[in-house]
Protein backbone atom coordinates (compact mmCIF):
# COMPACT_ATOMS: atom_id res chain seq x y z
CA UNK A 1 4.32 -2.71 -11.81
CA UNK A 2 0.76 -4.64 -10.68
CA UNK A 3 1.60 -6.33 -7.43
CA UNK A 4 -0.49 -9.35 -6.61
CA UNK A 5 1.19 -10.39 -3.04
CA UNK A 6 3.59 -9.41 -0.36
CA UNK A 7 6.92 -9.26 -0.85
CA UNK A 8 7.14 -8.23 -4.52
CA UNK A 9 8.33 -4.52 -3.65
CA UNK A 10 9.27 -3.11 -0.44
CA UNK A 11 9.74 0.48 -0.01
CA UNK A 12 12.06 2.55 2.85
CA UNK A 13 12.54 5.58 3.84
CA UNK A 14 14.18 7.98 6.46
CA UNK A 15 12.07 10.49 8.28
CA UNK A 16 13.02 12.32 11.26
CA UNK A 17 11.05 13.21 14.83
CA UNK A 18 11.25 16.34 16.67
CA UNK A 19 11.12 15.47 20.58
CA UNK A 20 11.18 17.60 23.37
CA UNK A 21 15.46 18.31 23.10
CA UNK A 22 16.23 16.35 20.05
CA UNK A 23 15.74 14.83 17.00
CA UNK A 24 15.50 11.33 16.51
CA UNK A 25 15.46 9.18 13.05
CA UNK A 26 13.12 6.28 11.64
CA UNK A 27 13.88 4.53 9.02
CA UNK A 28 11.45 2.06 8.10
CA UNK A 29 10.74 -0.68 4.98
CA UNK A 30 7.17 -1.23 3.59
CA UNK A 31 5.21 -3.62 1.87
CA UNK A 32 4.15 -1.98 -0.79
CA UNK A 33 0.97 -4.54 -1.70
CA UNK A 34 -0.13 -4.25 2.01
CA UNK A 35 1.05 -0.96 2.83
CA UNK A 36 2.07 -2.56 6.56
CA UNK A 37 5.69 -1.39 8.08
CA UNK A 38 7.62 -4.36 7.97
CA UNK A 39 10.94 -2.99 9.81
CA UNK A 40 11.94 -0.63 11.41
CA UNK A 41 15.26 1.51 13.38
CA UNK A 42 15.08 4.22 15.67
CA UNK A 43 18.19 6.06 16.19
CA UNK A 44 19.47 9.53 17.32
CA UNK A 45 21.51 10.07 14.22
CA UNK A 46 21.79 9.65 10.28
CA UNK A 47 24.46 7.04 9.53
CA UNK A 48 24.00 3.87 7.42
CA UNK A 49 23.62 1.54 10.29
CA UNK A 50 20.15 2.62 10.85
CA UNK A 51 18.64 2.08 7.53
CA UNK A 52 20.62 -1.62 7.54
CA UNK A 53 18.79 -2.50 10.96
CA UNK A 54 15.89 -1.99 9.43
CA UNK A 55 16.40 -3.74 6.24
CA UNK A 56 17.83 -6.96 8.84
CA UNK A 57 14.61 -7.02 10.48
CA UNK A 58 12.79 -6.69 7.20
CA UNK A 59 14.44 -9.54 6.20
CA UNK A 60 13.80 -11.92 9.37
CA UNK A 61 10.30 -11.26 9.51
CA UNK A 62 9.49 -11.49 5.63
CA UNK A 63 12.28 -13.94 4.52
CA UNK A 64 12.21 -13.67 0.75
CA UNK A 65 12.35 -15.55 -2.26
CA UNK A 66 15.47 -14.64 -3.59
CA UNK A 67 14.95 -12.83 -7.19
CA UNK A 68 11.45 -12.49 -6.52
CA UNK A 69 11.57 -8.70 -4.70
CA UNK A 70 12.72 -5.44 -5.91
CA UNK A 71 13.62 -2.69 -3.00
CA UNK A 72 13.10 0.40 -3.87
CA UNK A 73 14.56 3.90 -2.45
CA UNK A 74 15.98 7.42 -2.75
CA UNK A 75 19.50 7.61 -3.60
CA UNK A 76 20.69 8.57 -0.03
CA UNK A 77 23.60 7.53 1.51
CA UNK A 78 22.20 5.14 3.75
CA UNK A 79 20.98 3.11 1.09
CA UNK A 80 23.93 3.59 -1.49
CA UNK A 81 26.12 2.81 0.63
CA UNK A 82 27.90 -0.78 0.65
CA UNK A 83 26.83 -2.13 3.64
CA UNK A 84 23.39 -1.48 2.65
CA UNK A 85 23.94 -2.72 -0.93
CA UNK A 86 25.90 -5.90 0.25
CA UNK A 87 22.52 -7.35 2.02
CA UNK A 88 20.42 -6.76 -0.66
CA UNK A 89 23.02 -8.89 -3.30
CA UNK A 90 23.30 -11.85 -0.54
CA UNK A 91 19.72 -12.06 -0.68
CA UNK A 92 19.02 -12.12 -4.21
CA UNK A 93 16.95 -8.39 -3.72
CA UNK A 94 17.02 -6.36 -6.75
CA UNK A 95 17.98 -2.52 -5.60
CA UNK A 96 15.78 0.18 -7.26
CA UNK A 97 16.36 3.75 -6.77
CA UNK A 98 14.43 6.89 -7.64
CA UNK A 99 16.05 9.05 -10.39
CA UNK A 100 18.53 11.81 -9.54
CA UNK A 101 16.49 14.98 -8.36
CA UNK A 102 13.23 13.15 -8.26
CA UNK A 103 12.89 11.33 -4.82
C-alpha cells in the first residue's frame, strides 16, 4: 500500500509501562502517512474498553471519510472484540489484522 495522505491507514497497538508499584497500559492509534499518535487511553488494566477509548478519540479528532481508511492491528482481544469491531462498521473503517502468529 503507497499512502499519499492522512487517514488512509491507521495503526494501534497496546504496550504496557512499568511505574514505580504498577503497571499501567497505552493503547494508542497512528497515522501511518505521518507517523503522529492520533489517540490515545491510559489505563491500569487490559480490557477492551481501553483500546475503544482510543479508537473514539481517533475518530473525533480525524473524522474520516467513510470507506476511505483501513485500521490495521494484531488479533488481540481488544481489537476482536465486538465493541471494538462495532465502531469500526458504523464508520465505514475497513478492519485489517496481522496474520495468526505473525503480529
Amino acid at each position: 500500500m503507497e499512502l499519499t495522505g492522512i487517514n488512509q491507514l491507521w495503526v494501534a497497538a497496546i504496550t504496557y509501562l512499568h511505574l514505580a508499584e504498577q503497571f499501567a497500559y497505552l493503547a494508542v492509534v497512528l497515522d501511518a502517512f505521518s507517523r503522529k499518535v492520533i489517540g490515545w487511553a491510559l489505563e491500569l488494566h487490559l480490557r477492551a474498553s481501553l483500546a475503544v477509548d482510543a479508537l473514539k478519540m481517533t475518530i473525533s479528532a480525524r473524522a474520516p471519510v467513510p470507506g476511505s481508511l483501513i485500521h490495521h492491528s494484531d488479533r488481540g482481544v481488544q481489537y476482536a472484540c465486538s465493541s471494538y469491531s462495532d465502531i469500526l462498521h458504523a464508520h465505514g473503517i475497513l478492519p485489517s489484522m496481522s496474520r495468526v502468529g505473525n503480529p
